[in-house]
N, C-alpha and C. Protein backbone atom coordinates (compact mmCIF):
# COMPACT_ATOMS: atom_id res chain seq x y z
N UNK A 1 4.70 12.17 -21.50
CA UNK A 1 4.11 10.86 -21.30
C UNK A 1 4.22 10.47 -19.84
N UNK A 2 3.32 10.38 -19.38
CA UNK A 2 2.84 9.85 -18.07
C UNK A 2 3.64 8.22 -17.33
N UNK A 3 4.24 8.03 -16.37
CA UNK A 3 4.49 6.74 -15.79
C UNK A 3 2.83 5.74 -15.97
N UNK A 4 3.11 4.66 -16.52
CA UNK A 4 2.11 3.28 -16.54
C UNK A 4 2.40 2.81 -15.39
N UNK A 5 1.64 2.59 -14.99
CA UNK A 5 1.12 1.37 -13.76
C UNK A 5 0.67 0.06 -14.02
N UNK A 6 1.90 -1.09 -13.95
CA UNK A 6 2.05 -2.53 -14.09
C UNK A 6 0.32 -3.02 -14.01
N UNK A 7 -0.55 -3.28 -14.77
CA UNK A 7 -2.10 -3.80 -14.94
C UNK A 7 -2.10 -4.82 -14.15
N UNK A 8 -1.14 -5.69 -14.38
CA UNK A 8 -1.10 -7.52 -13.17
C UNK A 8 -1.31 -6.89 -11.80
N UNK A 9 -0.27 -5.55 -11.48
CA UNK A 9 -0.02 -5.05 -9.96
C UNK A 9 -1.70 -4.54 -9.86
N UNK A 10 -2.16 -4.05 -10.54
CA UNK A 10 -3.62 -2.94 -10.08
C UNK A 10 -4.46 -4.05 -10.34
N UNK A 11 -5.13 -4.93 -10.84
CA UNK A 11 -5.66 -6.00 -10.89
C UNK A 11 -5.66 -7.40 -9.25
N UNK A 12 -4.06 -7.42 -8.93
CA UNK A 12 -3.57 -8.03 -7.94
C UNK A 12 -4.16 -7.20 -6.53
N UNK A 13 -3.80 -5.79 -6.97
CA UNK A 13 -3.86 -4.98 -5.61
C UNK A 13 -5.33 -4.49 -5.41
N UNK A 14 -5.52 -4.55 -6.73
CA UNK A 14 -7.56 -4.30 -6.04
C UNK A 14 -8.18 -5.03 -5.71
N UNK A 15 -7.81 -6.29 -6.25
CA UNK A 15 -8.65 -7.58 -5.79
C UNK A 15 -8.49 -7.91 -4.15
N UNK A 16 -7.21 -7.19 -3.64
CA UNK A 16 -7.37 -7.35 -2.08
C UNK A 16 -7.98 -6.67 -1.81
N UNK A 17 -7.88 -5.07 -1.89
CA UNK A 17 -8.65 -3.77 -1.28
C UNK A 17 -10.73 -4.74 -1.78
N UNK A 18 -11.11 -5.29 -2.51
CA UNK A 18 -12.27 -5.45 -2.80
C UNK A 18 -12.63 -6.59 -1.53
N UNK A 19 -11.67 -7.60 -1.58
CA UNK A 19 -11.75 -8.56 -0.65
C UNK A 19 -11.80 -8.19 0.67
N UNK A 20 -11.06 -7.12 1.00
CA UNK A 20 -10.80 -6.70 2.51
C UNK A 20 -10.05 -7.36 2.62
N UNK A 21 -8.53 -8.00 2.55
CA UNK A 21 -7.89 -8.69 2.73
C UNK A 21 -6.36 -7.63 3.11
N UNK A 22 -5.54 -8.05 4.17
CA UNK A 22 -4.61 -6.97 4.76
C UNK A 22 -3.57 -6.44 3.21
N UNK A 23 -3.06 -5.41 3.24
CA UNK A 23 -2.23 -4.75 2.11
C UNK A 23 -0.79 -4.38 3.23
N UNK A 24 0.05 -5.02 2.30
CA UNK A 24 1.80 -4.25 2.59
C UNK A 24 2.68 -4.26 1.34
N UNK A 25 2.29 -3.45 0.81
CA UNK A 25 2.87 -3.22 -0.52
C UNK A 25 4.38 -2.26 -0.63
N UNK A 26 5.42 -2.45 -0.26
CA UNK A 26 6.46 -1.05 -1.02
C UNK A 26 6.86 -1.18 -1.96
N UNK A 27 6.84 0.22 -1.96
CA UNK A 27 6.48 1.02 -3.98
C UNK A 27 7.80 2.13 -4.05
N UNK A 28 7.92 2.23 -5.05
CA UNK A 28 9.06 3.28 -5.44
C UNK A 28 8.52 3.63 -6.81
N UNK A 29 7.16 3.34 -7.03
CA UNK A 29 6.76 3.85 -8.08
C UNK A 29 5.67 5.48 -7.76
N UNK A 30 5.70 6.09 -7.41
CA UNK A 30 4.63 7.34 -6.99
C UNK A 30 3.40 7.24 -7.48
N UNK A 31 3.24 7.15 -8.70
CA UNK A 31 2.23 7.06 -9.53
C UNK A 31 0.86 5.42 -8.77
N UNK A 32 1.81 4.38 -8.53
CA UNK A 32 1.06 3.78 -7.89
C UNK A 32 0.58 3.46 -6.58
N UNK A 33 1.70 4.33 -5.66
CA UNK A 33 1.33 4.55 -4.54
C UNK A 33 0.06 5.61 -4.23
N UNK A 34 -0.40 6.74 -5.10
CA UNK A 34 -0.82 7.55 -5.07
C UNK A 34 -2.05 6.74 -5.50
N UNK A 35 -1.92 5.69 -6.58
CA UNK A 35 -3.64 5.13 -6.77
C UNK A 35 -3.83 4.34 -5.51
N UNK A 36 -2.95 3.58 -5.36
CA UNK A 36 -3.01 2.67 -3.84
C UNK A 36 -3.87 3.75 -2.46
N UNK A 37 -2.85 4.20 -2.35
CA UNK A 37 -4.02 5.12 -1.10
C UNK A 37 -5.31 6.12 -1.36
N UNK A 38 -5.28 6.79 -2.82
CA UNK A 38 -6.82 6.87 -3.15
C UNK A 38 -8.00 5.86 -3.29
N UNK A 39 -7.34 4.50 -3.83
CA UNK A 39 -8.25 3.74 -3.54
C UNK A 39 -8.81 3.27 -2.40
N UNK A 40 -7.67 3.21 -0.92
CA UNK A 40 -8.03 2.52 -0.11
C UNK A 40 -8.53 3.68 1.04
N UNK A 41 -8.49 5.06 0.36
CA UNK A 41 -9.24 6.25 1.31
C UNK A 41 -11.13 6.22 0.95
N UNK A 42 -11.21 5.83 -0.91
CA UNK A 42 -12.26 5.82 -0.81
C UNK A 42 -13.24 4.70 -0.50
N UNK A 43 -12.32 3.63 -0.16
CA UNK A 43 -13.42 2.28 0.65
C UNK A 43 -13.32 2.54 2.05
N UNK A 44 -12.50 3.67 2.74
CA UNK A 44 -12.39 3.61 4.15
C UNK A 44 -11.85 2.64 4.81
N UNK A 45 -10.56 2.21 3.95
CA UNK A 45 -9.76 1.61 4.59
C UNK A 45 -8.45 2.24 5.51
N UNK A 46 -8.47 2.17 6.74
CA UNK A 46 -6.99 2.38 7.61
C UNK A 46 -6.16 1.86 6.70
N UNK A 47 -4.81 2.73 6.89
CA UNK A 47 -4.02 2.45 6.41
C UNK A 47 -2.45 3.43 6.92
N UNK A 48 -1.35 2.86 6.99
CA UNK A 48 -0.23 3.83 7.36
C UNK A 48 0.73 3.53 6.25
N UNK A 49 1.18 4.94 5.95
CA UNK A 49 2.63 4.89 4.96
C UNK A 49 3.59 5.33 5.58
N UNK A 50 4.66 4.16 5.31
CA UNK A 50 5.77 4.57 6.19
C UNK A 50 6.76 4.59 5.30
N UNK A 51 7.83 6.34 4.93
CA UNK A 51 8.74 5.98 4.42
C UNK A 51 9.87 5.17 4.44
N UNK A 52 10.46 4.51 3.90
CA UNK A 52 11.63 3.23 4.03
C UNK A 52 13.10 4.36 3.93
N UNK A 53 12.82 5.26 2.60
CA UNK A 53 14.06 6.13 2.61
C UNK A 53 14.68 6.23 0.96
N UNK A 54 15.23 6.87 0.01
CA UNK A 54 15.07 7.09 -1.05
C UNK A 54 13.96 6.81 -1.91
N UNK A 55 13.01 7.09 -1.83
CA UNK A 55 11.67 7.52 -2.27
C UNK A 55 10.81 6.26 -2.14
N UNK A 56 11.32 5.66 -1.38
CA UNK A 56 10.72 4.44 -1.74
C UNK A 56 9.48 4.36 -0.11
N UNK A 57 8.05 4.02 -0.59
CA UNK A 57 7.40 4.25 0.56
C UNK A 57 6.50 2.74 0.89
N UNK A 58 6.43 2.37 1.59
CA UNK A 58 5.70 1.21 2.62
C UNK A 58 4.02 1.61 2.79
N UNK A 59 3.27 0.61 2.49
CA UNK A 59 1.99 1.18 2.51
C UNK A 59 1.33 -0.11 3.06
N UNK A 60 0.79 -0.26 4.18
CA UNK A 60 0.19 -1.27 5.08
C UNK A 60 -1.35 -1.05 5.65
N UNK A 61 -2.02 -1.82 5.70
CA UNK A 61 -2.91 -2.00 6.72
C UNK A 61 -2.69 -2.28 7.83
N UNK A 62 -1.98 -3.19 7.97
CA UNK A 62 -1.14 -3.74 9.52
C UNK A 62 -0.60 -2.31 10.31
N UNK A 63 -1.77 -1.82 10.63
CA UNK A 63 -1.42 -1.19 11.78
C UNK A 63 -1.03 -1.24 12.91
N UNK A 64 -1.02 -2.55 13.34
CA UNK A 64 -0.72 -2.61 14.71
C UNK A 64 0.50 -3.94 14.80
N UNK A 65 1.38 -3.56 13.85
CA UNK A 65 2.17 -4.79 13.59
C UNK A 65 3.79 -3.78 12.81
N UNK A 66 4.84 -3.81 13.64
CA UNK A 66 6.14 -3.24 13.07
C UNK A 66 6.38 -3.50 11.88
N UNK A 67 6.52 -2.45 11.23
CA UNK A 67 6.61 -3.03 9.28
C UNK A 67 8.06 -3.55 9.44
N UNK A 68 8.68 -3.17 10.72
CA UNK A 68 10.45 -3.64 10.30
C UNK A 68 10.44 -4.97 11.09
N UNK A 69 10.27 -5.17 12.12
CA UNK A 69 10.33 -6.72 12.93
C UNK A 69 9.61 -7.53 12.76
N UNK A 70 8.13 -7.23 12.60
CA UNK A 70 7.03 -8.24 12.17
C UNK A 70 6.09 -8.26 13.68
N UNK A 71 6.78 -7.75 14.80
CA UNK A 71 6.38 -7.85 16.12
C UNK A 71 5.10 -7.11 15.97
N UNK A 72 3.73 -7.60 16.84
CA UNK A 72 2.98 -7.14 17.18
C UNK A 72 3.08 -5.69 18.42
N UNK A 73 2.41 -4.66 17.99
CA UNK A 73 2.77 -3.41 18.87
C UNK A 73 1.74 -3.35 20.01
N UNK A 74 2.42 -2.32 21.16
CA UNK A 74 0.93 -2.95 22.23
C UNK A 74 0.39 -1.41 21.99
């Protein structure tokens, strides 16, 4: 039996990717990180995953913004 993926979370999280609206989601779930960036490869959305560290991974649009300080990068 396969890991489920929370319906409120994929409902919540597509409605941004549809909107174009920025994504910073961390997940420690695989299963939904893996729909998260297929979805947002096939609208051609940028995007960076940054591991945090025990499996747990950071998934942003904010590219140009430190996922750890909040500081804008030059």
């Amino acid at each position: 039996m396969g890991t489920r993926i929370n319906p409120h979370w994929l409902k919540r999280v597509g409605d941004l990717i549809a909107g174009k609206h920025p994504i910073d989601e961390t997940r420690e779930c695989a299963p939904a990180t893996r729909w998260l960036v297929a979805q947002m490869s096939r609208q051609n959305i940028p995007f960076k995953i940054i591991t945090v560290g025990a499996g747990v991974e950071r998934v942003t649009t904010l590219a140009d913004v430190c996922p750890f300080c909040k500081q804008k990068l030059p």
